[in-house]
Protein backbone atom coordinates (compact mmCIF):
# COMPACT_ATOMS: atom_id res chain seq x y z
CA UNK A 1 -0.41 40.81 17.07
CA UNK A 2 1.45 37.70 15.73
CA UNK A 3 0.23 35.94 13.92
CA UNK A 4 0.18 32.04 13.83
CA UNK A 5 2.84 31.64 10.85
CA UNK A 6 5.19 34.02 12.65
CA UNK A 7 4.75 31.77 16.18
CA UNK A 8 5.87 28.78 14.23
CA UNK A 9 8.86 30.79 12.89
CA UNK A 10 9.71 31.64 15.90
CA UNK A 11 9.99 28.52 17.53
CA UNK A 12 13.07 26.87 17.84
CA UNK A 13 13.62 23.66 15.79
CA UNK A 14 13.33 20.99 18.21
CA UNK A 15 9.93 22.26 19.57
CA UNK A 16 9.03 22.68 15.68
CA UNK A 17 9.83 19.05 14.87
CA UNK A 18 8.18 17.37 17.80
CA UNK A 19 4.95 19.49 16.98
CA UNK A 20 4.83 18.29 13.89
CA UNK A 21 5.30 14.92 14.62
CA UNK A 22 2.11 14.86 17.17
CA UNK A 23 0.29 17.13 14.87
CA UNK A 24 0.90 14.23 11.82
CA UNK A 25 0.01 11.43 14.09
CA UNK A 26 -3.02 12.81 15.16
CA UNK A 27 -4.13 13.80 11.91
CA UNK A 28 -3.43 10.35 10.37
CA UNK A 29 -5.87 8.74 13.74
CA UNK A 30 -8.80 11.16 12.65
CA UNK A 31 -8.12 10.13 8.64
CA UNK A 32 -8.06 6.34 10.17
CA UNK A 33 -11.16 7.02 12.39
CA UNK A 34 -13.23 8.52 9.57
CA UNK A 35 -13.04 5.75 7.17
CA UNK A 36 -13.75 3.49 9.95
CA UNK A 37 -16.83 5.61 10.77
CA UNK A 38 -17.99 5.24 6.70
CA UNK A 39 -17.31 1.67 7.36
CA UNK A 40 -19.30 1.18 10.18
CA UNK A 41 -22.22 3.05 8.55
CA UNK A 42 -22.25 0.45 6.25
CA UNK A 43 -22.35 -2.46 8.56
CA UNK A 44 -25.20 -0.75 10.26
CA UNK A 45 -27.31 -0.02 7.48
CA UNK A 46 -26.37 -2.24 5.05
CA UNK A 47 -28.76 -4.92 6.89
CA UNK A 48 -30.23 -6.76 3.84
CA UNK A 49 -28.42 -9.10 1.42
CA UNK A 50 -28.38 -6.50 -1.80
CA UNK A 51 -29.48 -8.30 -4.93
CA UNK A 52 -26.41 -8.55 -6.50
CA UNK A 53 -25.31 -10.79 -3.76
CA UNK A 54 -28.42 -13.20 -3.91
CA UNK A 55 -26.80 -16.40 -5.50
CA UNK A 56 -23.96 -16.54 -3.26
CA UNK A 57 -24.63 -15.34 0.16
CA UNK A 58 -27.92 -16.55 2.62
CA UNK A 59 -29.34 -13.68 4.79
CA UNK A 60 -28.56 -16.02 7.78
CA UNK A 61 -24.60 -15.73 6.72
CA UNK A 62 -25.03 -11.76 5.88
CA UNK A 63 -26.06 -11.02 9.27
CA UNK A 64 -23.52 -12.76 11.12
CA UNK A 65 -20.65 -11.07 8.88
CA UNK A 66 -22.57 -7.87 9.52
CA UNK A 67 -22.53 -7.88 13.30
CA UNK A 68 -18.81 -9.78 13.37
CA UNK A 69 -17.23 -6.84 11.17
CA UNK A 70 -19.01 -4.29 13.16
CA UNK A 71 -18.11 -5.37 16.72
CA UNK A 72 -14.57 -5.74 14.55
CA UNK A 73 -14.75 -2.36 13.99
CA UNK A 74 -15.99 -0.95 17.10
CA UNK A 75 -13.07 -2.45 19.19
CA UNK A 76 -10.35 -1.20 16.28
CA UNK A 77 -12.02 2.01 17.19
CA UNK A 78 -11.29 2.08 20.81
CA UNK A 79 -8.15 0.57 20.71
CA UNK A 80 -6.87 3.23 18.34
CA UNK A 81 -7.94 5.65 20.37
CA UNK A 82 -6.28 3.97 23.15
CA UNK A 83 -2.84 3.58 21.24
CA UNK A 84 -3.22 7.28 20.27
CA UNK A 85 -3.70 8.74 23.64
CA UNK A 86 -0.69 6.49 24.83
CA UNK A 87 1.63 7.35 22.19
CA UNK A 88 0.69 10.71 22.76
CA UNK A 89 1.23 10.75 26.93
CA UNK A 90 4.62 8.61 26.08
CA UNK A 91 5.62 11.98 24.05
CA UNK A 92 4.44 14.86 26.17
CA UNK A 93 5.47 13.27 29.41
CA UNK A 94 8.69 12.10 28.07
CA UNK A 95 8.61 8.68 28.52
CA UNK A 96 11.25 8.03 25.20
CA UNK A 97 14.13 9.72 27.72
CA UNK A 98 12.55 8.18 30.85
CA UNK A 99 12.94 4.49 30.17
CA UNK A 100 16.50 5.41 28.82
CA UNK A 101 17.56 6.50 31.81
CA UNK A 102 16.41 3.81 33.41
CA UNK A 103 17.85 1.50 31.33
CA UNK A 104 21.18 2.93 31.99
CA UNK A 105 20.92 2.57 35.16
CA UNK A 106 19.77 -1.08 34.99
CA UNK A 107 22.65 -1.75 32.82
CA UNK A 108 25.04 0.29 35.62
CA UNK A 109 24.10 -2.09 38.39
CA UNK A 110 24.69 -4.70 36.30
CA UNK A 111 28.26 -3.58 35.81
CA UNK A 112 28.49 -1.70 32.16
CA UNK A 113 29.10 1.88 32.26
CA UNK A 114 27.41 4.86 29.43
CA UNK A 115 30.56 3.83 27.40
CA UNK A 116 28.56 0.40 27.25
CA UNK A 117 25.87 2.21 25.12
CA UNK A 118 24.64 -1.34 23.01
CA UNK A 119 24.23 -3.23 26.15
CA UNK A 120 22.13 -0.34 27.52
CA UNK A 121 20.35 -0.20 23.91
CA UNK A 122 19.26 -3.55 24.29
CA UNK A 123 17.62 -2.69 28.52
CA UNK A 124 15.77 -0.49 26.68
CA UNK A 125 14.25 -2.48 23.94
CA UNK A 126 13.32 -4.86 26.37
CA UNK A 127 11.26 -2.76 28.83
CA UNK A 128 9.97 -1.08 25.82
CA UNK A 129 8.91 -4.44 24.15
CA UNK A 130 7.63 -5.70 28.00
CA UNK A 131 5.45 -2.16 28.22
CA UNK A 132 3.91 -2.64 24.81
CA UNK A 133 3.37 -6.64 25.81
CA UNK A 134 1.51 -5.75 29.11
CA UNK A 135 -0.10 -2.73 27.89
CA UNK A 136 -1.64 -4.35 24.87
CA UNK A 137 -2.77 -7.55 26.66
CA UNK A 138 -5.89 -6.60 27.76
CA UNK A 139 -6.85 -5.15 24.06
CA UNK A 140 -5.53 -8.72 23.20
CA UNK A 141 -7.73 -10.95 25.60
CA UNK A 142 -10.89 -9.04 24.91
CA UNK A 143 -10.53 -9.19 21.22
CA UNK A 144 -9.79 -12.98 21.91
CA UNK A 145 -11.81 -13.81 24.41
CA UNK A 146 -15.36 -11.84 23.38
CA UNK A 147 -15.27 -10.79 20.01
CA UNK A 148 -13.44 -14.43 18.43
CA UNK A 149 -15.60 -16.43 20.83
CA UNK A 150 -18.71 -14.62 20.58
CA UNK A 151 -18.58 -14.85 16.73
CA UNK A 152 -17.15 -19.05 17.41
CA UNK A 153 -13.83 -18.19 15.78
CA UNK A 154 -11.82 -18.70 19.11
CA UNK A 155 -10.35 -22.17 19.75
CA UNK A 156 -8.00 -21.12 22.75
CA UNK A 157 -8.06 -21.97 26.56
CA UNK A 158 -6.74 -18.83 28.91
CA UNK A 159 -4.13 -21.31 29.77
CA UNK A 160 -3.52 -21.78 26.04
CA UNK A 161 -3.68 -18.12 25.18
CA UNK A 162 -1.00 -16.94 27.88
CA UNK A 163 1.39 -19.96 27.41
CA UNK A 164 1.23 -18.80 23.34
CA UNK A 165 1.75 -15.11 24.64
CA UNK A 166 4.99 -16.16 26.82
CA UNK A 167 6.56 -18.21 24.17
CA UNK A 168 5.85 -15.64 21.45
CA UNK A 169 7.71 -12.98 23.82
CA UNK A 170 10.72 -15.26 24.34
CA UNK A 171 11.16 -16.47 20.81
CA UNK A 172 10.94 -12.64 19.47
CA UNK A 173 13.54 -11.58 21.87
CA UNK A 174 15.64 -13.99 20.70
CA UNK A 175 15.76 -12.79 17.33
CA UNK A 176 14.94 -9.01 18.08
CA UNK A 177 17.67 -8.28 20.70
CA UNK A 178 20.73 -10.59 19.45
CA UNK A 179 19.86 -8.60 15.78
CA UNK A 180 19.82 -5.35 17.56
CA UNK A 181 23.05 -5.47 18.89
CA UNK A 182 24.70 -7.01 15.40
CA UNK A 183 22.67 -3.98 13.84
CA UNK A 184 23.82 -1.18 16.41
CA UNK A 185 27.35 -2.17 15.92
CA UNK A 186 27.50 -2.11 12.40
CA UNK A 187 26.36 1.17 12.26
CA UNK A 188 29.17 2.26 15.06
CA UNK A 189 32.41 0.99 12.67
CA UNK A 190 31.07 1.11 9.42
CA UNK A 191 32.47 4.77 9.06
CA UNK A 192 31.14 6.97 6.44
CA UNK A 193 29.51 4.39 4.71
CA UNK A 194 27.56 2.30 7.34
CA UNK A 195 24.40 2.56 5.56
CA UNK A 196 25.34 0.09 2.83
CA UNK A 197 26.65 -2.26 5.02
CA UNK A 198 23.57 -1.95 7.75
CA UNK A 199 21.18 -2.41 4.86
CA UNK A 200 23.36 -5.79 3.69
CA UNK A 201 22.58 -6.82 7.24
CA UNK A 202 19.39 -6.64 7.16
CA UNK A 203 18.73 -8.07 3.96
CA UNK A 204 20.42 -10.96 4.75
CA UNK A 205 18.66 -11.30 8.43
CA UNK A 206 15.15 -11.25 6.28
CA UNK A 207 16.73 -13.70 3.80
CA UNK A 208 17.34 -15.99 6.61
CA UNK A 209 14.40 -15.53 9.11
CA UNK A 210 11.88 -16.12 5.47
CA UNK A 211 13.76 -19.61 5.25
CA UNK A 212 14.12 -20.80 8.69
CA UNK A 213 10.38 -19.52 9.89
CA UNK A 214 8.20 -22.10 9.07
CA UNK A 215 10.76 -25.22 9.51
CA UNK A 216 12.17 -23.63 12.73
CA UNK A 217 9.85 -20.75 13.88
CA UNK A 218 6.45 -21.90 13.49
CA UNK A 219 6.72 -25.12 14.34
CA UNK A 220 7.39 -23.93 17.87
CA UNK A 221 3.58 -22.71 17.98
CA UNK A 222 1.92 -25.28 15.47
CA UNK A 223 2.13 -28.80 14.65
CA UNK A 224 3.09 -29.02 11.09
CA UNK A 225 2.89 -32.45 9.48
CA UNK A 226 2.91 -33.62 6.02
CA UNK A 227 0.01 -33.77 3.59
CA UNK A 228 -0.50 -37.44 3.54
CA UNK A 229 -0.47 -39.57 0.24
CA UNK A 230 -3.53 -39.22 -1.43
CA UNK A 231 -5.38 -37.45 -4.26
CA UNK A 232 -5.38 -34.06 -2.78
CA UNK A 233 -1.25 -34.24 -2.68
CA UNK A 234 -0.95 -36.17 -5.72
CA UNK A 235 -2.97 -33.08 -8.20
CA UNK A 236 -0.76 -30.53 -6.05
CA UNK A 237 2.27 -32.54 -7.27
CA UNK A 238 1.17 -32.12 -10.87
CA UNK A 239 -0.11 -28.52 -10.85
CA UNK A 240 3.07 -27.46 -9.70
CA UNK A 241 5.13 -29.41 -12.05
CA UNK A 242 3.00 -28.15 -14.77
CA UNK A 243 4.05 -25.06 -14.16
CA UNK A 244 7.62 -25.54 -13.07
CA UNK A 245 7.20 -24.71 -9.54
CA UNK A 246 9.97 -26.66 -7.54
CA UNK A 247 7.57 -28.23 -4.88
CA UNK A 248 9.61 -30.22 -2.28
CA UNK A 249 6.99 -30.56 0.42
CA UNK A 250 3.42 -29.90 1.62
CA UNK A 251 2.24 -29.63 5.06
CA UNK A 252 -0.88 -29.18 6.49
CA UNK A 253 -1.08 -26.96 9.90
CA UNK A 254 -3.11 -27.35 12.90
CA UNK A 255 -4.14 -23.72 12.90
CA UNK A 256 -7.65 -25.10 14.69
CA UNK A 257 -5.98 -24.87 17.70
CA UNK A 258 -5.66 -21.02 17.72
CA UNK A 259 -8.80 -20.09 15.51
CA UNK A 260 -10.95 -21.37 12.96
CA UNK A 261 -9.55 -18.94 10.14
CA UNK A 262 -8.67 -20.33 7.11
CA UNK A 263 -5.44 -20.09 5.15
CA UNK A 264 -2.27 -21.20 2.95
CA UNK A 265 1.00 -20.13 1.60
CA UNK A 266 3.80 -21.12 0.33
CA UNK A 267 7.38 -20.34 1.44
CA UNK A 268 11.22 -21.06 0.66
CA UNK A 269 14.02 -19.92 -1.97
CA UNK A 270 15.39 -20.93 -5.40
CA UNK A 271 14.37 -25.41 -5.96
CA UNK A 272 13.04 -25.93 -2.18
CA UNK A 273 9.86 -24.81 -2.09
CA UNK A 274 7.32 -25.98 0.38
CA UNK A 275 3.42 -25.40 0.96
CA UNK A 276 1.52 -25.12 4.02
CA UNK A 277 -2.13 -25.28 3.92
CA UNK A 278 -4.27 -24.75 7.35
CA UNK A 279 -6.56 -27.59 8.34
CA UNK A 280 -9.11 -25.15 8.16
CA UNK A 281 -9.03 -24.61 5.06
CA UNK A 282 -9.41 -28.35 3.76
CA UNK A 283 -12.99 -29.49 4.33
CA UNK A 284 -11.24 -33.35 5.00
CA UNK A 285 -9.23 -31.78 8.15
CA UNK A 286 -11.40 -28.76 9.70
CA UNK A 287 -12.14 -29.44 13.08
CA UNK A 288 -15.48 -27.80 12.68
CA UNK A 289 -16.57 -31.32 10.11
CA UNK A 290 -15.59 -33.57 13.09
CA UNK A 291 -16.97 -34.95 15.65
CA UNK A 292 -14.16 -34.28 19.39
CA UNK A 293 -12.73 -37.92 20.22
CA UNK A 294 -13.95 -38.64 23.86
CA UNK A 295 -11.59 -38.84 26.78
CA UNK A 296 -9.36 -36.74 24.45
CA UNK A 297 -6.51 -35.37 26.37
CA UNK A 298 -2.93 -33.81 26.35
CA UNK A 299 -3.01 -31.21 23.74
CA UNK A 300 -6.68 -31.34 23.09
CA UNK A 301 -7.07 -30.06 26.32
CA UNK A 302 -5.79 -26.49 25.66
CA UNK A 303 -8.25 -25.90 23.12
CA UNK A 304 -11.66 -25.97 23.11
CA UNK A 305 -14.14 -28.24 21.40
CA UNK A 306 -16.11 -26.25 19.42
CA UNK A 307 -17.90 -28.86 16.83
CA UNK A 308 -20.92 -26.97 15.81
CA UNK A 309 -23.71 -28.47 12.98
CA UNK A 310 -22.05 -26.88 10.25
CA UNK A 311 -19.49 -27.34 7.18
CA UNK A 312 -16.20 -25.37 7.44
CA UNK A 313 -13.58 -25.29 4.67
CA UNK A 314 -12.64 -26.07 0.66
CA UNK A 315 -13.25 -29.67 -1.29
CA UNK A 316 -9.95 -30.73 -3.17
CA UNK A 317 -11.37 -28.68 -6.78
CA UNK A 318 -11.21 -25.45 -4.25
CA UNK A 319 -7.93 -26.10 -2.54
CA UNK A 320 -6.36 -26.49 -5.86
CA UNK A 321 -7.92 -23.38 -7.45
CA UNK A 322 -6.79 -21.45 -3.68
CA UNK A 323 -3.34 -22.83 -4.30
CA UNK A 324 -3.34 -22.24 -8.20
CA UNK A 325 -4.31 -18.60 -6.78
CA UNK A 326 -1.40 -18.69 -4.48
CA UNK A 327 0.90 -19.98 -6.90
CA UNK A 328 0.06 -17.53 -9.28
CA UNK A 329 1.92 -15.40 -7.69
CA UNK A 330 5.09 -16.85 -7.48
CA UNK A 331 4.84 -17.59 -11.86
CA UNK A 332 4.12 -13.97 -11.99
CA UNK A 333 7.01 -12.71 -10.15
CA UNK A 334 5.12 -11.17 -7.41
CA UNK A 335 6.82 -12.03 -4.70
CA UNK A 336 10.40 -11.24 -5.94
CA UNK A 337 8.96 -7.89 -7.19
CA UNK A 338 7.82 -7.12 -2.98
CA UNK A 339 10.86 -8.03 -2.04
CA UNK A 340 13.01 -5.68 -4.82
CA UNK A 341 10.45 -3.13 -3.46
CA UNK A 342 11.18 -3.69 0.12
CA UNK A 343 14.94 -3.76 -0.17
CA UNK A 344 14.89 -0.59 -2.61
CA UNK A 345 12.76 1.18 0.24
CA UNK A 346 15.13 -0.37 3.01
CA UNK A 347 18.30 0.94 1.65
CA UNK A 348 16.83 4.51 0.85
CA UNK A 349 15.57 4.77 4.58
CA UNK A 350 19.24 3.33 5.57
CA UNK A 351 20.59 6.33 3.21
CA UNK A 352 18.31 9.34 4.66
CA UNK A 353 18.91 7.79 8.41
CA UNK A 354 22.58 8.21 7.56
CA UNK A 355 22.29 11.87 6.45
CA UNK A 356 20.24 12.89 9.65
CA UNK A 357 21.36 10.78 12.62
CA UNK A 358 23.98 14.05 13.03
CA UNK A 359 21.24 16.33 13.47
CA UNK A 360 21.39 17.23 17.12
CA UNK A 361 17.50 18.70 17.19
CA UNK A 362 16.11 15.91 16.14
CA UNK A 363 17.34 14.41 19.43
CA UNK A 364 16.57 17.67 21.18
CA UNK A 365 13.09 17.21 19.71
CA UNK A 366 12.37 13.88 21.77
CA UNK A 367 14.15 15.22 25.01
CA UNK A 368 18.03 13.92 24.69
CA UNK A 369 20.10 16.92 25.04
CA UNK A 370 23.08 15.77 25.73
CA UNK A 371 23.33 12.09 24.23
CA UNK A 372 22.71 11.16 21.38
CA UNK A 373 21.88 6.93 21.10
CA UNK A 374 21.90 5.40 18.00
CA UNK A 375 19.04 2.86 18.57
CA UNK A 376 16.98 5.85 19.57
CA UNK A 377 17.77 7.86 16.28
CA UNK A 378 16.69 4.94 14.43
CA UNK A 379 12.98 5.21 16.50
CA UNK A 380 13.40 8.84 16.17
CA UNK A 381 13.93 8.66 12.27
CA UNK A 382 12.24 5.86 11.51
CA UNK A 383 8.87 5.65 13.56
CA UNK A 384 7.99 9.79 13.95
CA UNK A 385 10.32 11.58 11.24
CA UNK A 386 9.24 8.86 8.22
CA UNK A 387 5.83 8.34 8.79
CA UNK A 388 4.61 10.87 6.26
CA UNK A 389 6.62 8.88 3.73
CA UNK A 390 6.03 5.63 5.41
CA UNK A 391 1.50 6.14 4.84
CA UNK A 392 2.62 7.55 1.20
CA UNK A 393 4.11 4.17 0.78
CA UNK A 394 1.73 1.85 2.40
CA UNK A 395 -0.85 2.99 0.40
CA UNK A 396 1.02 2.29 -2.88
CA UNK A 397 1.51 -1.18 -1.77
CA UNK A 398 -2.21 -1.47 -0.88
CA UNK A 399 -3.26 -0.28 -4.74
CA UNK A 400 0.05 -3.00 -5.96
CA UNK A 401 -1.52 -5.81 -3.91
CA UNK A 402 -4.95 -5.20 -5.23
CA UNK A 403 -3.49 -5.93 -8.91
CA UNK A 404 -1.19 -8.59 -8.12
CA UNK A 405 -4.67 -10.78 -6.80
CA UNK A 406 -6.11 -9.49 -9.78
CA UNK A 407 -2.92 -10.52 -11.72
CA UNK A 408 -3.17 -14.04 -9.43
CA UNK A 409 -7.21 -14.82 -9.93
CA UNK A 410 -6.49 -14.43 -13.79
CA UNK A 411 -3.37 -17.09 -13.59
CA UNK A 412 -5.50 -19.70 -11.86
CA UNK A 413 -8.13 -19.32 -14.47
CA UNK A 414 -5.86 -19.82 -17.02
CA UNK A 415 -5.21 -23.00 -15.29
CA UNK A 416 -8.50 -23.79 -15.60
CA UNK A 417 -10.01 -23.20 -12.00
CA UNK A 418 -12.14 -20.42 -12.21
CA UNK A 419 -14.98 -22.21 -11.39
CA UNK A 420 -13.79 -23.68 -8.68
CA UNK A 421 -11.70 -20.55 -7.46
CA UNK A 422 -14.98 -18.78 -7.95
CA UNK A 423 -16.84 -21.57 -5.16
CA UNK A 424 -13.65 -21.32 -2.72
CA UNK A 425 -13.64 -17.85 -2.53
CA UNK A 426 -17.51 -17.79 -1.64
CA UNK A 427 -16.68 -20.35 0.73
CA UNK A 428 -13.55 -18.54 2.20
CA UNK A 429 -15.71 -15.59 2.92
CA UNK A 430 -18.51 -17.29 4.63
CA UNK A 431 -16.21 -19.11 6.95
CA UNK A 432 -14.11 -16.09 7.95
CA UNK A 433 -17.48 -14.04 8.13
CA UNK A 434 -15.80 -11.17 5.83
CA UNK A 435 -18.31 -8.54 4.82
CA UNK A 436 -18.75 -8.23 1.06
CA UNK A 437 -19.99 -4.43 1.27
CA UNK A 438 -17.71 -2.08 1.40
CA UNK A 439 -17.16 2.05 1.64
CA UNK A 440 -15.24 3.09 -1.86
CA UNK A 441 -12.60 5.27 0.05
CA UNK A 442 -12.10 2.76 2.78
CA UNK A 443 -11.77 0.00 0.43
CA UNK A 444 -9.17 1.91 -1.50
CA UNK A 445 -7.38 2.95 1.38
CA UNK A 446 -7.32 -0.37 3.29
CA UNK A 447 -7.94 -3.52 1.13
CA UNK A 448 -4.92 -5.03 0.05
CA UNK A 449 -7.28 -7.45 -2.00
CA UNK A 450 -10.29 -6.69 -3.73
CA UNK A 451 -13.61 -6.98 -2.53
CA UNK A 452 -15.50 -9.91 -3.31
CA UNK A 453 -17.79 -8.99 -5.87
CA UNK A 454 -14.87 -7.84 -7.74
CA UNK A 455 -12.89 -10.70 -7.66
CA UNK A 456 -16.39 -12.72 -8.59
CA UNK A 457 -16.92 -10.72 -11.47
CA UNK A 458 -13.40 -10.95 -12.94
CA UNK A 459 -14.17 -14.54 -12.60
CA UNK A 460 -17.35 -14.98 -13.68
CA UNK A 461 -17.08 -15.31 -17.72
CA UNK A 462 -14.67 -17.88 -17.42
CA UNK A 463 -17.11 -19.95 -14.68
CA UNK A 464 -20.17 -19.25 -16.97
CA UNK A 465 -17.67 -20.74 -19.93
């Protein structure tokens, strides 16, 4: 009798590496699915405010972050499953060679031949995109349209929501196929070294699409206007001279249209920076502190008024410890050191890609026997034949990212805001409804910042000072 080591030998290589691949992907969903399962333990018996969180969290608060994070988690969990099984049928039933071929022919009737691979490349990316829009959309609305709105996040009309959808399908078309094609060509003449010069692509695409997103990009889904003169813009003006930070601008966003989430960031290269702070975040512009104008109309009508009885955002102290925060980590080098990272781990995928894009089973593996497309050997290589490097990788970010908040909480208290920091970020998590209690493994394996009570405590001898 065989046994099971000898079966796998005996495979042939193609079956061998498409085995694997399911075998990996399922065994990263159950990983994923039993540190959700820890998680939602928590939320379900965690259903007390523990004493440690007395002074800075009601019971009233607790219990709505409790049941928001655990309907949050109970839809990731079905979702996943959904995406799984999907992925999965896509595989078995050979779905990656199926829309090819369809492609092909939609590019035939249109009048380019199999020589015409790129134009058929880019047929295929587009029904692929279109499946994953349509398929995803009712995972989408529900999460929207229940889960936001039940917990009064949601701000969005269904008119609203599918106009947003549409426009974000056009605009990332624009970019993704036009890109593609650039992409796919360099890698056909770039000869024995098209690596290099594929990876210089797509630095410089990144480099471009960081600097033209928010003054291009965005502003086709959000009104952006500037931060008007006042004392909120004038102490941003000096904390960021004090510390040499070449502010230009400062906008504020209407991200109330879409959700009442709370954020800011800053964005732009070498002496034109710019900083964008969400209305919900500044207790002066939240649409939650208002009362809705009457007979509003226009582009009040595709949201919804959702003025409720209580206070929503940060006082100017709290926006300027946020942004000292946020601005920490541009003094510290962070975000130079992500994108060294990034472009290190770009260019060494680029390399490996280049080494086995001749390897005829890999293609074999996925059902394309006789052709072998370039813009399916990067799928092949990079979605299925990376991802045990690529979950390697995204959890050393995670444990990096953790620091560098550390690394950012400590820079704004240097500037003198823990206190205030130490208020916004009590504030930040009531209004988003985060959870402060958390599993140990799925806090290490998922949170890219630290819990609360960490970040409090790091905090808390300079606040008590």
């Amino acid at each position: 009798m065989a046994l099971p080591g000898e079966l796998w030998a005996e495979l042939p290589a193609e079956k061998r590496i498409f085995c694997s691949v399911l075998l990996f992907s399922w065994a990263v969903y159950l990983w994923e699915a039993f540190l959700a399962h820890r998680q939602r333990r928590v939320y379900r018996t965690t259903t007390h405010v523990p004493w440690e969180l007395g002074q800075i969290m009601d019971s009233e608060t607790f219990e709505k972050s409790r049941l928001y994070q655990l309907d949050k988690s109970t839809f990731s969990f079905w979702s996943g499953l959904y995406s799984e099984v999907e992925g999965t049928m896509i595989l078995l039933c050979g779905g990656i060679p199926f829309l090819w071929n369809l492609s092909g022919q939609i590019s035939g009737h249109a009048g380019f031949g199999p020589e015409y691979e790129i134009v058929q490349s880019l047929v295929f990316l587009l029904l692929a995109t279109l499946f994953s829009a349509v398929t995803g959309l009712p995972w989408s609305l529900y999460n929207t349209f229940v889960i936001e709105e039940k917990h009064g996040f949601n701000q969005q009309t269904l008119g609203f929501f599918f106009k947003d959808a549409i426009k974000k399908f056009i605009v990332t078309q624009c970019i993704l196929l036009p890109v593609t094609s650039l992409l796919l060509y360099i890698i056909k003449i770039g000869g024995d070294y098209f690596f290099i010069y594929a990876w210089l692509f797509t630095l410089v695409v990144s480099l471009v699409l960081v600097t033209i997103y928010a003054d291009y990009i965005a502003p086709l889904f959000d009104k952006f206007i500037p931060l008007p003169e006042g004392e909120l813009k004038q102490e941003i003006e000096t904390m960021a001279k004090s510390i040499d930070f070449p502010l230009t601008k400062v906008y504020v966003v209407e991200g109330s249209k879409r959700s009442s989430h709370s954020n800011a960031y800053f964005y732009g290269f070498f002496k034109n920076k710019r900083i964008v702070l969400f209305d919900t975040l500044l207790e002066d512009y939240s649409a939650l502190n208002k009362e809705p104008a009457e007979g509003a109309d226009g582009e009040n009508e595709e949201t919804k008024s959702k003025t409720k009885n209580k206070k929503q955002g940060c006082k100017n102290e709290e926006v300027l410890a946020v942004l000292g925060h946020e601005l920490g980590h541009w003094k510290l080098g962070h975000t130079i050191k992500n994108i060294i990272i990034s472009q290190m781990n770009s260019f060494l995928c680029f390399f490996l890609f280049a080494v086995l894009i001749g390897r005829k089973e890999l293609f074999a593996a996925f059902g394309f026997y006789e052709t072998q497309p370039t813009l399916i050997g990067l799928m092949i290589i990079f979605q299925f034949i990376f991802s045990p490097y690529n979950e390697v990788l995204s959890f050393c970010l995670t444990v990096l990212s953790r620091r560098f908040e550390f690394q950012a909480d400590a820079f704004a208290k240097e500037l003198g805001k823990a206190k205030d920091l130490y208020s916004a970020l009590i504030k930040l998590n009531k209004d988003n409804l985060g959870f402060p209690v958390s599993d140990w493994i799925f806090s290490m394996w998922h949170y890219s910042h630290p819990p609360l009570l960490e970040r409090l405590q790091a905090l808390k001898d300079a606040k008590q000072e």
